[in-house]
N, C-alpha and C. Protein backbone atom coordinates (compact mmCIF):
# COMPACT_ATOMS: atom_id res chain seq x y z
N UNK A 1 25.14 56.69 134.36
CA UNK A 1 24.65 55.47 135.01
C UNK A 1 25.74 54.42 135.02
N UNK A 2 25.68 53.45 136.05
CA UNK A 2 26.77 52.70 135.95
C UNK A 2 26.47 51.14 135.03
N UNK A 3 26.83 50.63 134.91
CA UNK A 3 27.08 49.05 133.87
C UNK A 3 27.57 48.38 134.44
N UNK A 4 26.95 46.89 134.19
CA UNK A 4 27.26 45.50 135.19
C UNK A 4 28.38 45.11 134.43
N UNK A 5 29.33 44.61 135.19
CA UNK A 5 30.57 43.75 134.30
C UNK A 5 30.25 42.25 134.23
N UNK A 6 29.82 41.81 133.10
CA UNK A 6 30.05 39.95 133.36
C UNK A 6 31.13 39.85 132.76
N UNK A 7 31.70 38.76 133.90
CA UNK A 7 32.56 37.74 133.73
C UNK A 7 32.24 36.53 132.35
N UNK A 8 33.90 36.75 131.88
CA UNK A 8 34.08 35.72 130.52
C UNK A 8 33.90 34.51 131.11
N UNK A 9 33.66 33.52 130.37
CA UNK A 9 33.76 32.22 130.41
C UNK A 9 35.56 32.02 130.53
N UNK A 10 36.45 32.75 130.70
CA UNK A 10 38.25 32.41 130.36
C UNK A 10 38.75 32.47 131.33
N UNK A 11 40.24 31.57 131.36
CA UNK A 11 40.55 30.93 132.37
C UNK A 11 41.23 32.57 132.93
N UNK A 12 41.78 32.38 134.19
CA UNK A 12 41.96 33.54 134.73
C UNK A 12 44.01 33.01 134.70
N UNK A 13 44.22 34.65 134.70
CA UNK A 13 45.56 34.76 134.31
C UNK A 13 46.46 33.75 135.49
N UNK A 14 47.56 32.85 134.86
CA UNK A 14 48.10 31.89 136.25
C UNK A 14 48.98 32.90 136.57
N UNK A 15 49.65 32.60 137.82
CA UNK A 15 51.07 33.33 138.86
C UNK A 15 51.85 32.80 137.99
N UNK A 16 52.61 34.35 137.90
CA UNK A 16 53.63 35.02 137.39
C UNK A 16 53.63 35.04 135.69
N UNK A 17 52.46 34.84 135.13
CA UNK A 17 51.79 35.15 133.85
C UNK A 17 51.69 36.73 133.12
N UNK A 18 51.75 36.99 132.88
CA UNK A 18 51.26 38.44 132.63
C UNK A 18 50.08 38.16 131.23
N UNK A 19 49.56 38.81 130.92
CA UNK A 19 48.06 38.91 129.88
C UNK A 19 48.84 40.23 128.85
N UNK A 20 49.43 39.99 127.45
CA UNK A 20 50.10 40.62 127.07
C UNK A 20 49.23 41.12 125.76
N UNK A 21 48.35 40.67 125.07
CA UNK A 21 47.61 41.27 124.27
C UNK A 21 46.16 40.17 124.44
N UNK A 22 45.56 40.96 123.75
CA UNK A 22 43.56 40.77 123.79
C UNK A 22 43.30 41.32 122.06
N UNK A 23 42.50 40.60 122.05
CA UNK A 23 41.56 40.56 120.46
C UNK A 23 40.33 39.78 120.40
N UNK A 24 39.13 40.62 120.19
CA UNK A 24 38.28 40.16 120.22
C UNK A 24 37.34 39.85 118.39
N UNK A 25 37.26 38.89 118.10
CA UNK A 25 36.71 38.65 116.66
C UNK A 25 35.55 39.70 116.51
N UNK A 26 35.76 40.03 114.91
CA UNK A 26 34.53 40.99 114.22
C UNK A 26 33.14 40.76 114.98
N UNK A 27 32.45 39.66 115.33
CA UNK A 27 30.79 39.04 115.60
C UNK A 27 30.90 39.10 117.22
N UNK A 28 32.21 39.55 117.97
CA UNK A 28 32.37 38.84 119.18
C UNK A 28 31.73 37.90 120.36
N UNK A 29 32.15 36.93 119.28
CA UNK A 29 32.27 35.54 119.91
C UNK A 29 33.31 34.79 120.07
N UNK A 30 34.78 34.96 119.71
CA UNK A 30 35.35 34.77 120.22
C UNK A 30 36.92 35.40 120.77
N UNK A 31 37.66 35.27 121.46
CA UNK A 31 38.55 36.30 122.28
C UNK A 31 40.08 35.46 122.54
N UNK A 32 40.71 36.14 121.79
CA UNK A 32 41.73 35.55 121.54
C UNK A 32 42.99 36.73 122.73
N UNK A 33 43.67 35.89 123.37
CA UNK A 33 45.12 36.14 124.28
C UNK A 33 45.88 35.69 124.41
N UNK A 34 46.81 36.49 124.68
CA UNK A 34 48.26 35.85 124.61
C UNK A 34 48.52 35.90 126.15
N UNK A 35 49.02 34.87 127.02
CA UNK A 35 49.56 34.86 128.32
C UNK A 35 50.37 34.03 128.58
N UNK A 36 51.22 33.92 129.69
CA UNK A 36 52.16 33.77 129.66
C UNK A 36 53.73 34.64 130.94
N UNK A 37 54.97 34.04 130.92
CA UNK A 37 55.76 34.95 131.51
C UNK A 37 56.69 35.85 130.03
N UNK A 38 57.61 36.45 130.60
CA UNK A 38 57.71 37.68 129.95
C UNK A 38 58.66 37.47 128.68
N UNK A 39 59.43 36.11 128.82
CA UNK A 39 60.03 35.63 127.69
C UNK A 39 59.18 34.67 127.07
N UNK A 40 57.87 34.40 126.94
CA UNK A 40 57.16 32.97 126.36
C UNK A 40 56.08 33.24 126.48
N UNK A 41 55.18 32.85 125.42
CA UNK A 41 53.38 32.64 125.91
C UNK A 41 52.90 31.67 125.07
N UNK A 42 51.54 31.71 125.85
CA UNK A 42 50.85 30.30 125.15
C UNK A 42 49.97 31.29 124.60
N UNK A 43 49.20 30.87 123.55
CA UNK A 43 47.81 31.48 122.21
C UNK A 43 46.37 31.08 123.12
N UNK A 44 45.80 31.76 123.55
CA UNK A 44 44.26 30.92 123.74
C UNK A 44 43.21 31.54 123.08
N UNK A 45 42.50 30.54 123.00
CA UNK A 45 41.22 31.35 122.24
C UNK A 45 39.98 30.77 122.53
N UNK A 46 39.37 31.48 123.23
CA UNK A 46 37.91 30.95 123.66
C UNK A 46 36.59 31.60 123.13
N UNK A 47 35.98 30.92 123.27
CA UNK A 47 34.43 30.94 122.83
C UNK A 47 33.88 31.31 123.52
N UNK A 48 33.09 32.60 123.65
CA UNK A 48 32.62 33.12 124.52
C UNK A 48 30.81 33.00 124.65
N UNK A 49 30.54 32.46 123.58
CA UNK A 49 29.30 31.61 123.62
C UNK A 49 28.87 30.06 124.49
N UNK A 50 29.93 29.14 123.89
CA UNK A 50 29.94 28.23 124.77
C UNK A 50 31.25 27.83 125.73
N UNK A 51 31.62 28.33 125.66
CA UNK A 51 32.88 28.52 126.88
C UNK A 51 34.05 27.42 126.57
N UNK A 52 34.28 26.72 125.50
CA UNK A 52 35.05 25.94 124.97
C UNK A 52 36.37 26.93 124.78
N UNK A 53 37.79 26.20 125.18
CA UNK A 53 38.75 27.34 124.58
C UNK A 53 40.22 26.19 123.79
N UNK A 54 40.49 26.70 123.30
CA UNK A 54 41.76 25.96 122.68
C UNK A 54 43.22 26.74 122.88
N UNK A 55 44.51 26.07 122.33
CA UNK A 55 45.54 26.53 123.07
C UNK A 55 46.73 26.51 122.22
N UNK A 56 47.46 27.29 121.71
CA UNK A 56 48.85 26.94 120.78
C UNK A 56 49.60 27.66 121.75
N UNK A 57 50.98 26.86 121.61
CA UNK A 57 52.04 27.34 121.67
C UNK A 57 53.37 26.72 120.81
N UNK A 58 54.49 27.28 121.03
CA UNK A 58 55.82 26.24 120.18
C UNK A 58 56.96 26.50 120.49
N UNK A 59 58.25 25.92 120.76
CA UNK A 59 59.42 25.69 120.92
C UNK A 59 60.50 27.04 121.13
N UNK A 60 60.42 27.14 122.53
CA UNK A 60 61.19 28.32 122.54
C UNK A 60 62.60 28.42 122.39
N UNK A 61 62.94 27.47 121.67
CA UNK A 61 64.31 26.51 121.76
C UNK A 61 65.52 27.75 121.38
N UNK A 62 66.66 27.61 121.64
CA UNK A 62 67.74 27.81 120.81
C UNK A 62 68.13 27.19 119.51
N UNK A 63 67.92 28.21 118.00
CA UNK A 63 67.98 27.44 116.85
C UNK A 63 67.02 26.23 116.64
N UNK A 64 65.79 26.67 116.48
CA UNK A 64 65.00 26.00 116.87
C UNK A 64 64.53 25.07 115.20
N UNK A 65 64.67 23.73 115.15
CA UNK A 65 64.89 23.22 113.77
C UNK A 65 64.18 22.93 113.41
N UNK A 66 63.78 22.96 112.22
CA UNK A 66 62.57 22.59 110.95
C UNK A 66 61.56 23.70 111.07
N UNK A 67 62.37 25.12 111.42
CA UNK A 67 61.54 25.94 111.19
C UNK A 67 61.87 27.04 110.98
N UNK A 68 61.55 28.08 110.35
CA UNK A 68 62.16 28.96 109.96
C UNK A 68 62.18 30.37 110.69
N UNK A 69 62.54 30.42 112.21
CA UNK A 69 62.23 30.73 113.03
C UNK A 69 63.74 30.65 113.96
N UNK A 70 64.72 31.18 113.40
CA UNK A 70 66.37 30.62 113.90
C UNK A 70 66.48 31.96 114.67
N UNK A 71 67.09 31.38 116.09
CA UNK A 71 67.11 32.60 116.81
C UNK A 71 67.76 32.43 118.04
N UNK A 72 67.92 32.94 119.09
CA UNK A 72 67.92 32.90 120.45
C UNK A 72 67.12 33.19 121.18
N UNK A 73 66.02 34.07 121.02
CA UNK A 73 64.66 34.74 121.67
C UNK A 73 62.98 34.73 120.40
N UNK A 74 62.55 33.70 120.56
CA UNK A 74 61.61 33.80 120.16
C UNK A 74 60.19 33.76 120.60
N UNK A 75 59.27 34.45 120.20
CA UNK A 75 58.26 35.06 121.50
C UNK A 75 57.32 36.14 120.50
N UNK A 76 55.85 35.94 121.03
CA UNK A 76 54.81 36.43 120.55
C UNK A 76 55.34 38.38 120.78
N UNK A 77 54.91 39.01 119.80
CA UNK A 77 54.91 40.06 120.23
C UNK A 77 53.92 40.66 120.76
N UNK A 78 54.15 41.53 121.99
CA UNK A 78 53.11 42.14 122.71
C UNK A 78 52.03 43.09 122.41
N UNK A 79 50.63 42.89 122.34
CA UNK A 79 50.21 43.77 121.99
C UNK A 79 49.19 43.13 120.40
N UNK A 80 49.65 42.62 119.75
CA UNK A 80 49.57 42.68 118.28
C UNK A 80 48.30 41.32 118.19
N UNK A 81 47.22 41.79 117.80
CA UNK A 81 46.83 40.50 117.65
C UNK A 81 45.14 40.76 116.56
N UNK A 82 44.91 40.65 115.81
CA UNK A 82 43.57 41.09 115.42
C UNK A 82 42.97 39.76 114.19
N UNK A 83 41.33 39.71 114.40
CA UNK A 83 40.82 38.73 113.83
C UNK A 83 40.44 39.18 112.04
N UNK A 84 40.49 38.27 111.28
CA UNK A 84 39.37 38.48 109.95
C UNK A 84 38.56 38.06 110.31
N UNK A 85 37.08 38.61 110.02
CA UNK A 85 35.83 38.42 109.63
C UNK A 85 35.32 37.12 109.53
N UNK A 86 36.36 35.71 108.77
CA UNK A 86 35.84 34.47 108.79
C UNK A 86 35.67 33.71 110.05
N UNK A 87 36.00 34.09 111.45
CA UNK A 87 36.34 33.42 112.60
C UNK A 87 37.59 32.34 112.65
N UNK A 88 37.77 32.45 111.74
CA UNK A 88 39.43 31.76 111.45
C UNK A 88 40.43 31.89 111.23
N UNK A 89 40.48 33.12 111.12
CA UNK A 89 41.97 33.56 110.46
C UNK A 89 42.65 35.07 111.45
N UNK A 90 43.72 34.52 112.50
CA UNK A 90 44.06 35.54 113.40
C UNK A 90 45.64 35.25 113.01
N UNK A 91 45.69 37.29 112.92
CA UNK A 91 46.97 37.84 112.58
C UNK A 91 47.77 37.27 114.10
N UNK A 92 49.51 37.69 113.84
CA UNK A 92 50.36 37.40 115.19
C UNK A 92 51.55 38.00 114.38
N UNK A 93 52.49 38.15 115.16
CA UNK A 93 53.89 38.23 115.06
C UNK A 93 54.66 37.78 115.86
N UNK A 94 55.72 36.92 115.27
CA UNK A 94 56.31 36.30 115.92
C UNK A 94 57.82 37.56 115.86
N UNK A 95 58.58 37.24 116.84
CA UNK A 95 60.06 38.17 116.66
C UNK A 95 61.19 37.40 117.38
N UNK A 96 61.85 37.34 117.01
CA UNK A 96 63.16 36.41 117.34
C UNK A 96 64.35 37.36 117.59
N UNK A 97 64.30 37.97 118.06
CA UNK A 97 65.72 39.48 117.92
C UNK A 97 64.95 39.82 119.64
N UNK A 98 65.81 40.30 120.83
CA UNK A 98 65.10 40.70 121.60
C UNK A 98 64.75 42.52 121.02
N UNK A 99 65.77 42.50 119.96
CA UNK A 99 65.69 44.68 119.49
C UNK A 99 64.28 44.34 118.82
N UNK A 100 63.20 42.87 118.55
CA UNK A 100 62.52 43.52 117.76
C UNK A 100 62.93 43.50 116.43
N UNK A 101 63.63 43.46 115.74
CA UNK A 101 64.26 43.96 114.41
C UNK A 101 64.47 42.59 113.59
N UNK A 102 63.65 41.53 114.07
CA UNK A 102 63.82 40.62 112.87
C UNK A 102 62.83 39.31 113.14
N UNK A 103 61.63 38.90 112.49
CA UNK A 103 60.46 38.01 113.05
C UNK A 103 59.17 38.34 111.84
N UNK A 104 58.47 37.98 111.91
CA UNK A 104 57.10 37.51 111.04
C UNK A 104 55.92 37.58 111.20
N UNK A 105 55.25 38.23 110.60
CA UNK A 105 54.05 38.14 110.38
C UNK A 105 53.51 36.91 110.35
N UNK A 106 52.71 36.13 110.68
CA UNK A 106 51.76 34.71 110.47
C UNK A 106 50.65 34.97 110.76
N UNK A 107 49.59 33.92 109.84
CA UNK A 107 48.21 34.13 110.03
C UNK A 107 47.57 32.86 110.26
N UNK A 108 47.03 32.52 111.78
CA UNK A 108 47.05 31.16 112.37
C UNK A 108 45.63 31.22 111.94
N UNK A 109 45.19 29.61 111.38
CA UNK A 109 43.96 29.18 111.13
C UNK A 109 43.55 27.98 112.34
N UNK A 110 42.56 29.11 112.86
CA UNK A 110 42.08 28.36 114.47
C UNK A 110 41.38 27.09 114.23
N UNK A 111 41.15 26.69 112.94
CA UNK A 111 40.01 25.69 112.48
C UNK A 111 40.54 24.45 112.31
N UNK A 112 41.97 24.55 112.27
CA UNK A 112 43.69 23.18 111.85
C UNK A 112 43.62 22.79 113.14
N UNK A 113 43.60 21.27 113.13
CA UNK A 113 43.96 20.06 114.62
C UNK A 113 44.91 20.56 115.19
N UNK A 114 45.33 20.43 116.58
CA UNK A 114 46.20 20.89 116.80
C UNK A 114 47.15 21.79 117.50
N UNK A 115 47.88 21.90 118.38
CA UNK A 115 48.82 22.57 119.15
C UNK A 115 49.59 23.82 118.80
N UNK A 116 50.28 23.59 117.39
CA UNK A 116 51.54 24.21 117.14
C UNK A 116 51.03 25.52 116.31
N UNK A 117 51.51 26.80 117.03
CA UNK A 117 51.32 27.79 115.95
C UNK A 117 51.95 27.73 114.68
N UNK A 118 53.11 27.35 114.63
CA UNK A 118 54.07 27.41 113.72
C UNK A 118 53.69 26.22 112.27
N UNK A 119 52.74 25.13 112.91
CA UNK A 119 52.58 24.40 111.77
C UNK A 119 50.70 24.55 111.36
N UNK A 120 50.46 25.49 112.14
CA UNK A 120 48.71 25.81 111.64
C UNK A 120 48.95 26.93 111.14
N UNK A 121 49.92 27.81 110.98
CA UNK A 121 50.12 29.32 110.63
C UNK A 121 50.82 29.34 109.63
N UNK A 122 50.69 30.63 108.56
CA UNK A 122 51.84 30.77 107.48
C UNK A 122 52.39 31.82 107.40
N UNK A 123 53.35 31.93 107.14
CA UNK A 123 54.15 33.57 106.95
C UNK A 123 53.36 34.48 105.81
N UNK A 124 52.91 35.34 106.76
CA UNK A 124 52.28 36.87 106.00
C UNK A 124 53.26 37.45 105.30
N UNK A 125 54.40 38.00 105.84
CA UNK A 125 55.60 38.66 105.44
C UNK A 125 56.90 38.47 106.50
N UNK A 126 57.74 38.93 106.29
CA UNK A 126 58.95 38.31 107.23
C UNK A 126 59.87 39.88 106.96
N UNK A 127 60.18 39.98 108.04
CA UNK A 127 61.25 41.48 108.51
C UNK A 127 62.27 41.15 109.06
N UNK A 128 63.46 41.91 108.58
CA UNK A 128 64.93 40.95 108.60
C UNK A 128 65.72 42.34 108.56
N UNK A 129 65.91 43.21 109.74
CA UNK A 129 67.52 44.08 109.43
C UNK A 129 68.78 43.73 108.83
N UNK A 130 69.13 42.21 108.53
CA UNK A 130 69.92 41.89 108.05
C UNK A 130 70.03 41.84 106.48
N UNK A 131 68.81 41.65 106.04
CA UNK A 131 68.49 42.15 104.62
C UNK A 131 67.61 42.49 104.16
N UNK A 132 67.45 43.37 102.87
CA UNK A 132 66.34 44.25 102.44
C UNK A 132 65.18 43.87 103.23
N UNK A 133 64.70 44.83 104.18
CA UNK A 133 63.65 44.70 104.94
C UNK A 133 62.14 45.19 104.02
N UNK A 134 60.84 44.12 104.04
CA UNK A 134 59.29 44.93 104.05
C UNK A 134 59.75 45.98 104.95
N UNK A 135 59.93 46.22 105.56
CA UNK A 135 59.76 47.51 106.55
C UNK A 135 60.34 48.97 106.54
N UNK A 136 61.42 48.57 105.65
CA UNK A 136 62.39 50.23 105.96
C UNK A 136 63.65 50.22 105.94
N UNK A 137 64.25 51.10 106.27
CA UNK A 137 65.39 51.20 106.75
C UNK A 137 65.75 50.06 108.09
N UNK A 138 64.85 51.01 108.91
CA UNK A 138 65.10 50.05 110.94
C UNK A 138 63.74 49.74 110.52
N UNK A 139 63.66 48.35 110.49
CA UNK A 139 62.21 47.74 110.54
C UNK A 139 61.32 47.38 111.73
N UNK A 140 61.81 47.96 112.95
CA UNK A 140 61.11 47.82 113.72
C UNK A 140 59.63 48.52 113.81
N UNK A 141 58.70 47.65 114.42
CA UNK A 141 57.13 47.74 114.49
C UNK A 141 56.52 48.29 115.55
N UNK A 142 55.20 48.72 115.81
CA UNK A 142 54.75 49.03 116.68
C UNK A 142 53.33 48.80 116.40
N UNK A 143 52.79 48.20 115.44
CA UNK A 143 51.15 47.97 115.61
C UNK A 143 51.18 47.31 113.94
N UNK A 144 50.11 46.22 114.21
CA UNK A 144 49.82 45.36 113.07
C UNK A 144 48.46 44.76 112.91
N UNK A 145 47.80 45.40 111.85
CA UNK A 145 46.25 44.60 112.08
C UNK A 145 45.68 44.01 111.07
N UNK A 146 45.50 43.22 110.56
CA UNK A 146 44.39 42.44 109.41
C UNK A 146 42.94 43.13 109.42
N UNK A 147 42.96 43.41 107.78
CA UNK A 147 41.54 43.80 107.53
C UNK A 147 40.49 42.65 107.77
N UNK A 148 39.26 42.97 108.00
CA UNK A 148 38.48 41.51 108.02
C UNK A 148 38.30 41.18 106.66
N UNK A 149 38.44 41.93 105.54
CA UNK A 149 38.15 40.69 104.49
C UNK A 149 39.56 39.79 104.21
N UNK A 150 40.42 39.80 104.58
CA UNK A 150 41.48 39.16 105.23
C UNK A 150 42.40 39.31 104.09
N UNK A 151 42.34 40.34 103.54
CA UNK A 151 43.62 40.63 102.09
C UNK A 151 44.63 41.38 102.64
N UNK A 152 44.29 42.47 103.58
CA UNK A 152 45.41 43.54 103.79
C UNK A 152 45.32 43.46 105.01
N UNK A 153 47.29 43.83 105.44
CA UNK A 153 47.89 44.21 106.94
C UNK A 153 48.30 45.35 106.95
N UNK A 154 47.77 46.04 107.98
CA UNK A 154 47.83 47.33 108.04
C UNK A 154 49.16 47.72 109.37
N UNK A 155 50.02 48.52 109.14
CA UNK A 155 51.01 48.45 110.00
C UNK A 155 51.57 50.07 109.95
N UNK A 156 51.95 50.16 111.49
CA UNK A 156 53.18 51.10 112.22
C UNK A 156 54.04 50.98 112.14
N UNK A 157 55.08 51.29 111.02
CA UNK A 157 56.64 51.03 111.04
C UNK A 157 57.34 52.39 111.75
N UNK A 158 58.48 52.03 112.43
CA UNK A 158 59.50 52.74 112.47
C UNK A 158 60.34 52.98 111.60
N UNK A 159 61.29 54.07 111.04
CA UNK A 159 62.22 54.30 110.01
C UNK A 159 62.97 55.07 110.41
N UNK A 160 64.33 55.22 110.24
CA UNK A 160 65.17 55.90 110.40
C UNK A 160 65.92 56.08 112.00
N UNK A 161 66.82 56.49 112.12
CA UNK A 161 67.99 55.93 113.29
C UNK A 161 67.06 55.99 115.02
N UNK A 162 67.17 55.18 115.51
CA UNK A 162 66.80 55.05 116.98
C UNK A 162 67.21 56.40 117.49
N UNK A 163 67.62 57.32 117.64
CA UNK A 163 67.81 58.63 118.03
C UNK A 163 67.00 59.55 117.76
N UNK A 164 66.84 59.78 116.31
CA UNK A 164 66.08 60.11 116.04
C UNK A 164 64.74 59.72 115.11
N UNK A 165 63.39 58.91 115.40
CA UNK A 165 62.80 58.08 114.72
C UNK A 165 61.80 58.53 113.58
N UNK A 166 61.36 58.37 112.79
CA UNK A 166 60.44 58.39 111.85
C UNK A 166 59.35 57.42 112.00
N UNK A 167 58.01 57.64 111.34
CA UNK A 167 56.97 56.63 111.40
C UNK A 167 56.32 56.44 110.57
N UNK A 168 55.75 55.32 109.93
CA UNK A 168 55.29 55.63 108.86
C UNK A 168 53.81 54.58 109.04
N UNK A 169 52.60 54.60 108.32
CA UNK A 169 51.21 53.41 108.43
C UNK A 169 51.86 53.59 106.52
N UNK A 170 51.63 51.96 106.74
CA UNK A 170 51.45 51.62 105.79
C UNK A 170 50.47 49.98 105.68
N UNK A 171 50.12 49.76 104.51
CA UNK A 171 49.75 48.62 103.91
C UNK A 171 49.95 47.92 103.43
N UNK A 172 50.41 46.29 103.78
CA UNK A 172 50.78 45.34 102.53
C UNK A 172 49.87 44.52 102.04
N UNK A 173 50.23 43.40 100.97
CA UNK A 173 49.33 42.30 101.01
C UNK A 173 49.72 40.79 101.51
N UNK A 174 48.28 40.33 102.28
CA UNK A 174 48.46 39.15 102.97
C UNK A 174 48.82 37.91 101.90
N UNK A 175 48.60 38.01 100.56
CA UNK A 175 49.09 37.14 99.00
C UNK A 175 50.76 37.20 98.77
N UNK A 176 50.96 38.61 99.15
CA UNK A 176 52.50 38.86 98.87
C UNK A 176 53.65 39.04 99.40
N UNK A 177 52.58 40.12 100.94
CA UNK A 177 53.56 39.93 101.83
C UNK A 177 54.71 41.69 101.11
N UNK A 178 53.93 41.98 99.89
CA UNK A 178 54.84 43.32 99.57
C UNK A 178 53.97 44.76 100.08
N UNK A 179 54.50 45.72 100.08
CA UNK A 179 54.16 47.02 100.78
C UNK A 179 52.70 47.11 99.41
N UNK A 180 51.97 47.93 99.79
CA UNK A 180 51.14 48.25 98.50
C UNK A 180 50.94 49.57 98.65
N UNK A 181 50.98 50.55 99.92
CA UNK A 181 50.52 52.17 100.02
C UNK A 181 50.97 52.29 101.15
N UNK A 182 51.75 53.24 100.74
CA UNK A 182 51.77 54.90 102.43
C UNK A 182 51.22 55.44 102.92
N UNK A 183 50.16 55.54 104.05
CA UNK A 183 49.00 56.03 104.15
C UNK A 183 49.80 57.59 104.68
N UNK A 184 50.84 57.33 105.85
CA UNK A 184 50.77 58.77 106.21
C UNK A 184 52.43 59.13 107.17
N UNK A 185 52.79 60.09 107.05
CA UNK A 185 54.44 59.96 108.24
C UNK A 185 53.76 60.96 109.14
N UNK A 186 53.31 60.69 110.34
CA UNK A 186 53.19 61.86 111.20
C UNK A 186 54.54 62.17 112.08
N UNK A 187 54.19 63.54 112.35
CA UNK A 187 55.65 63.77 113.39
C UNK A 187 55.77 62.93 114.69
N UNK A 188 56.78 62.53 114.80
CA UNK A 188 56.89 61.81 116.02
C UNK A 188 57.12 63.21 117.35
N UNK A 189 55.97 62.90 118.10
CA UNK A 189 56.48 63.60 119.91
C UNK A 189 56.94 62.77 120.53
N UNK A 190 58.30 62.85 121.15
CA UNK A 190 58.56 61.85 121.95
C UNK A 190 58.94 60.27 121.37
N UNK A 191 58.24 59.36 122.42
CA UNK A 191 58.31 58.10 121.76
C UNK A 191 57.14 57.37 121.51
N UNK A 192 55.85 58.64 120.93
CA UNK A 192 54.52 58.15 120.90
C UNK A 192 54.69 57.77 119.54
N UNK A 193 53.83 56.70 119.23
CA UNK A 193 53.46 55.95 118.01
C UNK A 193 51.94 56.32 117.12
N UNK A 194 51.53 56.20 116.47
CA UNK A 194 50.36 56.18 115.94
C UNK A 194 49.49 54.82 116.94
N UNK A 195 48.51 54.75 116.83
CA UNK A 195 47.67 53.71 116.84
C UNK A 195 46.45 53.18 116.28
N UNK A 196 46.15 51.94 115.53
CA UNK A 196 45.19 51.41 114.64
C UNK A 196 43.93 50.83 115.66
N UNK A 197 42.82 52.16 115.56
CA UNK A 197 42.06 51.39 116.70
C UNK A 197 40.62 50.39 116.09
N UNK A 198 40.61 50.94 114.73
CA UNK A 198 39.69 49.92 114.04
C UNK A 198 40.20 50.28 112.39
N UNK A 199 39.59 49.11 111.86
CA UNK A 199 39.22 49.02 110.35
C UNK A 199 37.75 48.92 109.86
N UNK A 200 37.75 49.26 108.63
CA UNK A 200 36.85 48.87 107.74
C UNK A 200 36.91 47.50 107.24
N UNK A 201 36.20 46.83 106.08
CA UNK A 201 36.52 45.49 105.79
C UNK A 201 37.58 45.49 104.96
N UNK A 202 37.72 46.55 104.02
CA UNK A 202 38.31 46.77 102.99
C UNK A 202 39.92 47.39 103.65
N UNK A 203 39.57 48.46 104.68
CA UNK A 203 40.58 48.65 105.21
C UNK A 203 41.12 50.30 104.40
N UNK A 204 39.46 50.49 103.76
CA UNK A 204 39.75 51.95 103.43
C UNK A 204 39.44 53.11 104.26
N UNK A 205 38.66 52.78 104.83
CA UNK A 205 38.25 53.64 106.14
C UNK A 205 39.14 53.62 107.54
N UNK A 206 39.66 53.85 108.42
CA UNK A 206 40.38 53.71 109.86
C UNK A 206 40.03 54.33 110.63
N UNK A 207 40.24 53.99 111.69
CA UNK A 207 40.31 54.83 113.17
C UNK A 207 41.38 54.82 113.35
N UNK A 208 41.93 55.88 113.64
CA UNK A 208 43.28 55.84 114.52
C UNK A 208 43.69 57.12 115.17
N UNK A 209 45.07 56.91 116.06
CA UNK A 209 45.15 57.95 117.03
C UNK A 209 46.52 58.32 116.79
């Protein structure tokens, strides 16, 4: 049988925007996106009850100051975006490297006055090829999600040389920001990744592909 589509209460994507990740909160009520062009986006997050939406963005600057965020390319990463359980607390990554290979975890509290991701958000953990990386060897990422009881980030790392790659799910904590378990290395085919398609609260249970 077929199913009616309703339309969100959200603004519709502007020209030359692209819609680069979607997250919808545990209760869904509200729906958080990233849009934007292909070097920059703005945060929105609307209410899909009463159609109210709010908006972060921040300084795509060169060396961008009083923040710890020094770079030439800095920019939401695509894809990555998932809620805790309180309606307040949404994972992000920020990345400042266009390889990917060096940027932050933050966990923006939608409930803070206010515009700026960077000053409503705090660093989860921070990934740096330049020194001892959370991540690995090549710390580059491919999927990042917050449990809803909002302790653990659950993540897709890459490891080992771009030629030939390794993968690994692992778990850190959102307190420490340090690795806490290996869940699993599957073989890589190709340049397919694992993917985290749900959690538990705890984050002992998963879906994935």
């Amino acid at each position: 049988s077929r199913s009616r589509l309703r339309a969100l209460p959200a603004s519709y994507v502007p020209a030359g925007s692209l819609l680069k990740s979607m997250a919808l909160s545990p209760d869904g009520t509200l729906l958080a996106a990233s849009i934007g062009p292909p070097t920059r986006s703005t945060l929105y997050v609307y209410n899909l009850v009463t159609g109210m939406q709010r908006a972060w963005s921040w300084s795509g600057c060169i060396r961008c100051p009083g923040t710890q965020l020094e770079g030439e390319y800095v920019n939401l990463y695509p894809g990555v975006l998932s809620w805790a359980a309180d309606r307040k607390t949404l994972a992000l990554v920020f990345q400042y490297s266009q390889q990917g290979s060096e940027g932050q975890v933050r966990l923006l509290n939608i409930t803070l006055p206010g515009t700026s991701i960077l000053k409503n958000s705090k660093v989860a953990a921070s990934f740096s090829s330049s020194e001892e990386p959370v991540w690995g060897s090549d710390p580059y990422f491919h999927e990042v999600m917050i449990t809803p009881d909002g302790r653990t980030l659950l993540a897709v790392r890459q490891v080992g040389p771009e030629k030939d790659p390794a993968q690994q799910l692992i778990t850190f904590s959102t307190a420490t920001g340090k690795i806490t378990a290996g869940l699993d290395e599957p073989r890589m085919i190709g340049t397919n990744y694992e993917q985290i398609f749900w959690t538990s609260s705890s984050g002992r249970v998963l879906l994935i592909g």
